[in-house]
C-alpha atoms as a PDB file:
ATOM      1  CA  UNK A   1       1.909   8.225 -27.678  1.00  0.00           C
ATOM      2  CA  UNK A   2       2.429   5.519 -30.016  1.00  0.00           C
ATOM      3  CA  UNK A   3       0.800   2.017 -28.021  1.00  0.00           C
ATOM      4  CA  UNK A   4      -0.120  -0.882 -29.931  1.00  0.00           C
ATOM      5  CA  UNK A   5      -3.777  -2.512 -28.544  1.00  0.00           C
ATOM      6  CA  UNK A   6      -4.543  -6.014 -28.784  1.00  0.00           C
ATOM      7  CA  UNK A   7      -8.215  -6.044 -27.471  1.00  0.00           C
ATOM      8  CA  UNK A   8      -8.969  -9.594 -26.711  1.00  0.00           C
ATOM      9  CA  UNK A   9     -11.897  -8.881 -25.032  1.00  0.00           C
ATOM     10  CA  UNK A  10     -14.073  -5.722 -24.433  1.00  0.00           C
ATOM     11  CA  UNK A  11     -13.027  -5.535 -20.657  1.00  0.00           C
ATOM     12  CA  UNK A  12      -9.656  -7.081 -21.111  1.00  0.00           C
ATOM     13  CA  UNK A  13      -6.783  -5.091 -23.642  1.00  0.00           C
ATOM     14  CA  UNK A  14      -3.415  -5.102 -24.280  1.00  0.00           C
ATOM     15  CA  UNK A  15      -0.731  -3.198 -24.312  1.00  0.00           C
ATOM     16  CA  UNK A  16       2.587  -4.404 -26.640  1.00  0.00           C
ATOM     17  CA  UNK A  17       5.424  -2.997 -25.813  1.00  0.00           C
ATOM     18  CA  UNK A  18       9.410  -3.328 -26.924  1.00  0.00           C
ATOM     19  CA  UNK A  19      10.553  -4.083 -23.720  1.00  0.00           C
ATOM     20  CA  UNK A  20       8.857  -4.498 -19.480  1.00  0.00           C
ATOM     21  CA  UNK A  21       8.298  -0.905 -18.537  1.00  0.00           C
ATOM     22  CA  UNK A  22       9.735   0.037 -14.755  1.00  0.00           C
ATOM     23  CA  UNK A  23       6.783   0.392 -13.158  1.00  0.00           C
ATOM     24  CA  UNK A  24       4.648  -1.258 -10.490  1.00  0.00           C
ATOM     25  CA  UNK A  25       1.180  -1.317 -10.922  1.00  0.00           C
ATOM     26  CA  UNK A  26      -2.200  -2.082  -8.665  1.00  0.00           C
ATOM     27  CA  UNK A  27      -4.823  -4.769 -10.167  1.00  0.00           C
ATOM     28  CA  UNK A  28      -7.736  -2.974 -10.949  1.00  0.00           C
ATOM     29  CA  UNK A  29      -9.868  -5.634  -8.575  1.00  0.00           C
ATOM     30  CA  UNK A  30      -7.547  -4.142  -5.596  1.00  0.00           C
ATOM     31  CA  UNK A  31      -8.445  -0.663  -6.719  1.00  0.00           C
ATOM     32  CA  UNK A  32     -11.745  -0.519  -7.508  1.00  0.00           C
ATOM     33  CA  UNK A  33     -13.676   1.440  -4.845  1.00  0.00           C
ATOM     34  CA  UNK A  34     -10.732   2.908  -3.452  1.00  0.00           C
ATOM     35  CA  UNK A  35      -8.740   6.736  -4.488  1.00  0.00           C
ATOM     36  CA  UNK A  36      -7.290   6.027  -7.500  1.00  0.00           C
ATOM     37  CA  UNK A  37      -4.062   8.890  -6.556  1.00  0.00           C
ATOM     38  CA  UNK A  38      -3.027   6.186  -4.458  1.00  0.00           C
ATOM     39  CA  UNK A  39      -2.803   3.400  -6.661  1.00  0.00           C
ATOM     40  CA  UNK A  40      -1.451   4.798  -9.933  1.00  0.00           C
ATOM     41  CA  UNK A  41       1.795   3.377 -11.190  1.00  0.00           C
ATOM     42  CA  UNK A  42       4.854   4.090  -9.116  1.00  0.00           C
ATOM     43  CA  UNK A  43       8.465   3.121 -10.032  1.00  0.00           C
ATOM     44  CA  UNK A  44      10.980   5.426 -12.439  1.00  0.00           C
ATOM     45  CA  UNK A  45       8.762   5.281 -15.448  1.00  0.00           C
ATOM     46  CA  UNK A  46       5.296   5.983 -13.134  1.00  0.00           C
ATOM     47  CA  UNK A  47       5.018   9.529 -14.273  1.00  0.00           C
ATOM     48  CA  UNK A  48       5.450   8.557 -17.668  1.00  0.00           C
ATOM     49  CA  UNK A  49       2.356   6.478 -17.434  1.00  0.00           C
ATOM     50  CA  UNK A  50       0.431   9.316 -15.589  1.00  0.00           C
ATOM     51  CA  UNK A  51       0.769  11.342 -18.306  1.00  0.00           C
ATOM     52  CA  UNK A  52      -0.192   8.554 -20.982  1.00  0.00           C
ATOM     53  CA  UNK A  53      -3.187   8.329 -18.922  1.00  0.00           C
ATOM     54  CA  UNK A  54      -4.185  11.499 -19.218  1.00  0.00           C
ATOM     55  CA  UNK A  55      -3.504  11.443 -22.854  1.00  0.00           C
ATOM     56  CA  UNK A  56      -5.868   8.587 -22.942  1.00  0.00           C
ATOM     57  CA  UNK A  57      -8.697  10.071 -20.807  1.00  0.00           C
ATOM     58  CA  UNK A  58      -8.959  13.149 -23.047  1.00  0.00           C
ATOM     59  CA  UNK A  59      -8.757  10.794 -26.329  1.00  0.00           C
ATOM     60  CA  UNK A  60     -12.161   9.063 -24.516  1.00  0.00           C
ATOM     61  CA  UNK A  61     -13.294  12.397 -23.648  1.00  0.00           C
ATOM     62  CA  UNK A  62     -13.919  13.525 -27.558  1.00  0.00           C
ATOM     63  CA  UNK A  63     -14.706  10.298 -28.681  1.00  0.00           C
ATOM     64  CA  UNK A  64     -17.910   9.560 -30.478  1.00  0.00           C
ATOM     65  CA  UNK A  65     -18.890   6.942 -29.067  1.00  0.00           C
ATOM     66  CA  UNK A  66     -18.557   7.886 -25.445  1.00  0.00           C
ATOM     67  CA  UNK A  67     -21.069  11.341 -27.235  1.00  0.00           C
ATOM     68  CA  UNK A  68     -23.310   8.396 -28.019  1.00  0.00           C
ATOM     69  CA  UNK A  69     -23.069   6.942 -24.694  1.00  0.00           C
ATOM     70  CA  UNK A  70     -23.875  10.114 -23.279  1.00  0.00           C
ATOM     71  CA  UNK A  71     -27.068  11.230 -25.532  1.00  0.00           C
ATOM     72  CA  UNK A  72     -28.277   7.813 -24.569  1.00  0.00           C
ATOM     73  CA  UNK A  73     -27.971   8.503 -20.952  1.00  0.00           C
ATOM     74  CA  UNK A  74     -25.261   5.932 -20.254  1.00  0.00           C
ATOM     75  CA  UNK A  75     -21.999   6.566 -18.549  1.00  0.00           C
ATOM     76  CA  UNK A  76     -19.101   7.322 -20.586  1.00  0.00           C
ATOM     77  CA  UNK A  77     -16.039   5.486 -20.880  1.00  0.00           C
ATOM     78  CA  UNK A  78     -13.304   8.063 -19.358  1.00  0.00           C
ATOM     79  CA  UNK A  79      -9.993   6.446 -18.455  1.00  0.00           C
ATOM     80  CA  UNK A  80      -7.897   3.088 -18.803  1.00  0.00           C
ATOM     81  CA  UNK A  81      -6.694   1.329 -15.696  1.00  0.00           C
ATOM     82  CA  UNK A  82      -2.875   0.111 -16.863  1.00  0.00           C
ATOM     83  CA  UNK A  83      -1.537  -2.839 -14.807  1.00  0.00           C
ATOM     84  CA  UNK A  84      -0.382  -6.317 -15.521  1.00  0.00           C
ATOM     85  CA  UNK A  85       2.736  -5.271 -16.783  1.00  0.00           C
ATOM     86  CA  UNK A  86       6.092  -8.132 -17.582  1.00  0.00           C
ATOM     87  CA  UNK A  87       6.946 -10.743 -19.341  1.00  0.00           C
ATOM     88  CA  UNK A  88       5.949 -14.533 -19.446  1.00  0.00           C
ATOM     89  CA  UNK A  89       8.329 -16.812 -18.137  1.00  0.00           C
ATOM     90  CA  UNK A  90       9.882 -19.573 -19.848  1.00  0.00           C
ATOM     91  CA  UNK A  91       9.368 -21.874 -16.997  1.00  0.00           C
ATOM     92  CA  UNK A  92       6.360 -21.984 -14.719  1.00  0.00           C
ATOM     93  CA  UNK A  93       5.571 -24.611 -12.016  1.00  0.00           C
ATOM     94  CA  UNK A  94       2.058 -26.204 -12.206  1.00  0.00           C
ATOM     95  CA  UNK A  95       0.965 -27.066  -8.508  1.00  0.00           C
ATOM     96  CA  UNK A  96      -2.392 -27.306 -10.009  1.00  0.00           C
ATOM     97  CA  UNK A  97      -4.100 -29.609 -13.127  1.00  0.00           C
ATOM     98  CA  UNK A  98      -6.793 -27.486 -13.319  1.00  0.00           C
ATOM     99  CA  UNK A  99      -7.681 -23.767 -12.322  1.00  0.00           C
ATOM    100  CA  UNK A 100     -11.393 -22.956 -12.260  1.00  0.00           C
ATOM    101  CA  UNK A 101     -11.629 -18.881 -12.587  1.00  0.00           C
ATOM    102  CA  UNK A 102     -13.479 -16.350 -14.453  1.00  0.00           C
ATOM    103  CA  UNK A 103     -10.338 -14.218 -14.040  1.00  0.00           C
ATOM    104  CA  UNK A 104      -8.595 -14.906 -17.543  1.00  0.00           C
ATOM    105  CA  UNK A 105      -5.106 -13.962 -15.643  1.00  0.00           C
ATOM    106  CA  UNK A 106      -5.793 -17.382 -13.307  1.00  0.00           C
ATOM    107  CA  UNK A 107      -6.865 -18.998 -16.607  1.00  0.00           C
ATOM    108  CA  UNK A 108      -3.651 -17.657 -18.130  1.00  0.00           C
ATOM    109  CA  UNK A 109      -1.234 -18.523 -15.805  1.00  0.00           C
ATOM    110  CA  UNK A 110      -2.516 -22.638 -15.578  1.00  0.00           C
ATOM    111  CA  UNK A 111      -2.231 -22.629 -19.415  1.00  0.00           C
ATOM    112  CA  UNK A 112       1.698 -21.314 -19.187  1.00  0.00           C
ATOM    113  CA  UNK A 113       2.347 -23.514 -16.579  1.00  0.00           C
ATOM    114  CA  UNK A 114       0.757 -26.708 -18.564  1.00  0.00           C
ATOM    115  CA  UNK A 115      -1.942 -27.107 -16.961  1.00  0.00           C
ATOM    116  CA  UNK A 116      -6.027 -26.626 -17.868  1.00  0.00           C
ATOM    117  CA  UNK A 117      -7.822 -23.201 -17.290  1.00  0.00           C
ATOM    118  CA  UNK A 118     -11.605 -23.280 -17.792  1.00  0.00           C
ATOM    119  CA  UNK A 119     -14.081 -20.357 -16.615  1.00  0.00           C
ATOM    120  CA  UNK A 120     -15.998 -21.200 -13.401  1.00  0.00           C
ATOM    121  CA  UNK A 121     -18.946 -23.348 -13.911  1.00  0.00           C
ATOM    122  CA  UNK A 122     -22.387 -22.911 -12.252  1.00  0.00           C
ATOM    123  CA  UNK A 123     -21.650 -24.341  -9.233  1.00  0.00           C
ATOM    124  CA  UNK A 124     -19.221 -27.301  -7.669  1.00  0.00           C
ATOM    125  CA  UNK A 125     -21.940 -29.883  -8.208  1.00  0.00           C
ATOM    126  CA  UNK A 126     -21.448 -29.233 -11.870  1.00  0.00           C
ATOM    127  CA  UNK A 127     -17.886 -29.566 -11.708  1.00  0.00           C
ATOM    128  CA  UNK A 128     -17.641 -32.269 -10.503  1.00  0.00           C
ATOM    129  CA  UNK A 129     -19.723 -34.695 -12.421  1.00  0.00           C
ATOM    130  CA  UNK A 130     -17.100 -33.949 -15.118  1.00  0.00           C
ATOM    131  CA  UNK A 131     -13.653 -33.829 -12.825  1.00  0.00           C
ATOM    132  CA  UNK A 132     -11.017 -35.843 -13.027  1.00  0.00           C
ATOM    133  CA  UNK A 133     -10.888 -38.305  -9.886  1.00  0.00           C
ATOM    134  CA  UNK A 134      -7.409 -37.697  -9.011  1.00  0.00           C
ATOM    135  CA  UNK A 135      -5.119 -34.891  -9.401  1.00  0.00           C
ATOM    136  CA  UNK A 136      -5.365 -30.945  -7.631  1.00  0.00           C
ATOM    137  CA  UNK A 137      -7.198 -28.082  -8.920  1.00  0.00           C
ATOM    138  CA  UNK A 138      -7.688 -24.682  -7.529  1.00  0.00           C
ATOM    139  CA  UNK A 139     -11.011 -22.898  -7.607  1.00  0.00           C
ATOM    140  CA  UNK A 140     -10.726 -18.914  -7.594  1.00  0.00           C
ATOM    141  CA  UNK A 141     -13.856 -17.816  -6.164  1.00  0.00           C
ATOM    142  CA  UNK A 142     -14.070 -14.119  -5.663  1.00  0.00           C
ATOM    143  CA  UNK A 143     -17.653 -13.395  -5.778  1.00  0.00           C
ATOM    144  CA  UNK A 144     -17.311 -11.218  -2.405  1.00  0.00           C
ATOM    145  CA  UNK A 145     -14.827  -9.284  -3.373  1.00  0.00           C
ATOM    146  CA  UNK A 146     -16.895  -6.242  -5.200  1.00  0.00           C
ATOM    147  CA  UNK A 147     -19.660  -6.136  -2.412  1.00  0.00           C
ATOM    148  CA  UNK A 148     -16.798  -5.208   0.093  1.00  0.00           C
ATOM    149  CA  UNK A 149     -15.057  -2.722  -2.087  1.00  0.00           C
ATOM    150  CA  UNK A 150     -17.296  -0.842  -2.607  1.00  0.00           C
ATOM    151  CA  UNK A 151     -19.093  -0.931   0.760  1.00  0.00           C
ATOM    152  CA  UNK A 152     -22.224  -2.602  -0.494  1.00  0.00           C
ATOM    153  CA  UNK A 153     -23.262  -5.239   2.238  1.00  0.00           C
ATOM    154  CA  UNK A 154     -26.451  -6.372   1.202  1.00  0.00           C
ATOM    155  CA  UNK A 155     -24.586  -7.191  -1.972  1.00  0.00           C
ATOM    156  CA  UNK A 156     -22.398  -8.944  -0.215  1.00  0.00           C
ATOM    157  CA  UNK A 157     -24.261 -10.891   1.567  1.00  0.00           C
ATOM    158  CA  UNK A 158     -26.220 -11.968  -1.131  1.00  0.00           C
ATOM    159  CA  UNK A 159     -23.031 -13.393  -2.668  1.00  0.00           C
ATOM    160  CA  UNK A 160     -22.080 -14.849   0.623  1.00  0.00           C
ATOM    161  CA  UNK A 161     -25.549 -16.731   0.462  1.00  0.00           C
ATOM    162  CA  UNK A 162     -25.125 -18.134  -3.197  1.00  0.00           C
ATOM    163  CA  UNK A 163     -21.218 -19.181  -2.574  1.00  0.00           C
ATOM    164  CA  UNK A 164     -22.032 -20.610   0.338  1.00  0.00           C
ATOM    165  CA  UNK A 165     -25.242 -23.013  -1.852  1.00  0.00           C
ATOM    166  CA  UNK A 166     -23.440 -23.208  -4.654  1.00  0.00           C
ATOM    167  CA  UNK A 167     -19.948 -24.012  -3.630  1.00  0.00           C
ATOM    168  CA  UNK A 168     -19.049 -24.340   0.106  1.00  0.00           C
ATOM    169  CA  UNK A 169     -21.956 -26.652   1.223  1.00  0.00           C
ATOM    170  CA  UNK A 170     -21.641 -29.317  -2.150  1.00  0.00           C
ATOM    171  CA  UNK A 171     -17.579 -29.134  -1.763  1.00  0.00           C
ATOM    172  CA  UNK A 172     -18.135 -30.390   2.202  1.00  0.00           C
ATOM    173  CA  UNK A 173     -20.620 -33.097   1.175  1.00  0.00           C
ATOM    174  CA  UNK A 174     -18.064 -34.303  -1.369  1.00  0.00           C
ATOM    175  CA  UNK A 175     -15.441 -34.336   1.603  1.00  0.00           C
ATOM    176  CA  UNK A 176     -18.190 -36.265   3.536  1.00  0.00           C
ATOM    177  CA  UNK A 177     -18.608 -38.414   0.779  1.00  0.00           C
ATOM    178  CA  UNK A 178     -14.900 -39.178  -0.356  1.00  0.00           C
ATOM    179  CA  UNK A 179     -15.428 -37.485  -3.470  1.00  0.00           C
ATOM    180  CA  UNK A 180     -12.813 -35.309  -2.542  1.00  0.00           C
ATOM    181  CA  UNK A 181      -9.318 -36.182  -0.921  1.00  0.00           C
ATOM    182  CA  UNK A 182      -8.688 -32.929   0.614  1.00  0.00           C
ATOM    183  CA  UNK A 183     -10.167 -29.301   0.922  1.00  0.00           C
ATOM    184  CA  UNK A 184      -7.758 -26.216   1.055  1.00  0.00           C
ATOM    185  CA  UNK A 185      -9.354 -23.116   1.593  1.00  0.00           C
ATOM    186  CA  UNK A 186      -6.896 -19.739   1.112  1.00  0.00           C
ATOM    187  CA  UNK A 187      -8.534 -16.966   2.724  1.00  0.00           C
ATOM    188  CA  UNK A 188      -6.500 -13.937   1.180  1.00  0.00           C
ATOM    189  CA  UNK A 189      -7.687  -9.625   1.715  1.00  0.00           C
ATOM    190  CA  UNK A 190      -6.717  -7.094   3.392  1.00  0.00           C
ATOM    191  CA  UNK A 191      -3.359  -7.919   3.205  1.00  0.00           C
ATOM    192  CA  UNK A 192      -3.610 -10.967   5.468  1.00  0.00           C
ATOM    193  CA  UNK A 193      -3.475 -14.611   4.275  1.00  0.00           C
ATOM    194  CA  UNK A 194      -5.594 -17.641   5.991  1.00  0.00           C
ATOM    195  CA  UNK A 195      -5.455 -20.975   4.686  1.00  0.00           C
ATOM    196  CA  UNK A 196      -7.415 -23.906   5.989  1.00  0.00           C
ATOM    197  CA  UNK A 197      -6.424 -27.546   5.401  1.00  0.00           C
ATOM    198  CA  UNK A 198      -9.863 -30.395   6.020  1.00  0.00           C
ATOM    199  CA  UNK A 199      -9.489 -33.761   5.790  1.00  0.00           C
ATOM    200  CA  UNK A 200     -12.665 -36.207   6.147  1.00  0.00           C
ATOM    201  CA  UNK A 201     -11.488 -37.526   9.286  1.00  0.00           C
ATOM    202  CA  UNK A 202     -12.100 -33.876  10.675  1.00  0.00           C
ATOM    203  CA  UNK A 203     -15.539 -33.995  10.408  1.00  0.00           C
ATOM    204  CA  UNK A 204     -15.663 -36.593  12.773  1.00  0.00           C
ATOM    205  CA  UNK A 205     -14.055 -34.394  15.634  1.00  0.00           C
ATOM    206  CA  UNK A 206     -16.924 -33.447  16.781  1.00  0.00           C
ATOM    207  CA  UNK A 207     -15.350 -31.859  20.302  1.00  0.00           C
ATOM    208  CA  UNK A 208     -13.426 -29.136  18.060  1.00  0.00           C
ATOM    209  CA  UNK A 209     -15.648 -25.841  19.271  1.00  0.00           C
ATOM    210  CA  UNK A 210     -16.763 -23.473  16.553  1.00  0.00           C
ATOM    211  CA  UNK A 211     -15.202 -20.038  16.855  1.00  0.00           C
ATOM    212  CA  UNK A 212     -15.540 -16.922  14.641  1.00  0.00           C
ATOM    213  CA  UNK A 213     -13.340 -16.156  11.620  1.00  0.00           C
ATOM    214  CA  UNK A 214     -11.714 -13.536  13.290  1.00  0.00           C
ATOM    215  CA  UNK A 215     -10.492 -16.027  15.963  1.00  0.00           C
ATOM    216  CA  UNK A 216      -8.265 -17.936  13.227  1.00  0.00           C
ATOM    217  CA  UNK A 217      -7.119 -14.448  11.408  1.00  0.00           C
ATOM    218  CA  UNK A 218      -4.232 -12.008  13.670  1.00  0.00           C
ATOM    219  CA  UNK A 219      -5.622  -8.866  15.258  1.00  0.00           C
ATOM    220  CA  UNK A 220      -4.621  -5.521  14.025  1.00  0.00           C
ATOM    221  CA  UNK A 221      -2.175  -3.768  16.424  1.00  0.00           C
END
């Protein structure tokens, strides 16, 4: 198959094609860890892609350098996760001046809209000694998200424990401190969305009893 690659990136590629293929396709972060025969492309062209995949994984199964890989004991690259696929719009709102992500799609998308994308600093502490005072910005923090796909929960909790020192705790103080206007927090997974609106003034309702996550989130029937 002939497929033009742009590789940006030695993680990131892609693929340049005449015109949007018909297909729908899974993010690879929504895949990982789960059986990839359900989340290969679907739509009229998805067994066209199936089979380019296949063409691809025995390409990487000759190749030389996965042989060098190999004789050095590391694993070999097999296979190409396709997904991402459409066009850039001509118009994009920007809810956001800044996005904070080391996602280059969240990046991405706040530079087409106008805004600023910038990897995810060290912490929020760092952040903000440089932020703007006024404005919105939207901070993608999905440092869980491989400890619970692929079932690793000392992992996770280990990432729990550093987002909640480096992020959650210094983002409340600057709510405390009026540093910080407002605090959103979108809970999304699972298929279920939870978002979470704090103003200052809530801290001072002290009478508001604490009740577990799942108490905010709709149970499964």
């Amino acid at each position: 198959a002939d497929l033009p690659i742009d590789v940006r990136a030695p993680d990131r590629w892609y693929a340049r094609l005449a015109s949007a293929p018909h297909i729908r396709c899974t993010p690879l972060a929504e895949a990982r860890g789960l059986p990839i025969g359900e989340h290969l492309p679907t739509g009229p062209d998805g067994m066209r892609w199936h089979a380019l995949m296949n063409e691809v994984q025995m390409a990487l199964h000759e190749h030389p350098v996965n042989a060098a890989r190999e004789a050095r004991g590391e694993l070999p690259v097999n296979s190409v996760w396709f997904w991402g696929n459409g066009a850039l719009p001509k118009t994009a709102q920007r809810p956001y001046n800044q996005v904070l992500s080391d996602d280059a799609l969240g990046r991405g998308l706040a530079i087409a809209a106008g805004g600023i994308g910038i990897p995810l600093p060290s912490g929020a502490n760092a952040w903000l000694d440089g932020a703007p005072t006024e404005g919105r910005a939207l901070v993608v923090l999905d440092g869980l998200r491989a400890g619970a796909r692929y079932g690793d929960p000392e992992g996770w909790a280990a990432a729990a424990e550093t987002l909640e020192r480096d992020w959650i705790a210094p983002l409340a103080q600057g709510l405390r401190s009026g540093r910080i206007g407002m605090l959103t927090c979108h809970l999304v997974g699972g298929g279920e969305n939870l978002s979470v609106e704090t103003i200052k003034g809530d801290l001072r309702k002290f009478w508001r009893g604490m009740k577990p996550l799942a108490g905010y989130a709709p149970m499964e029937q």
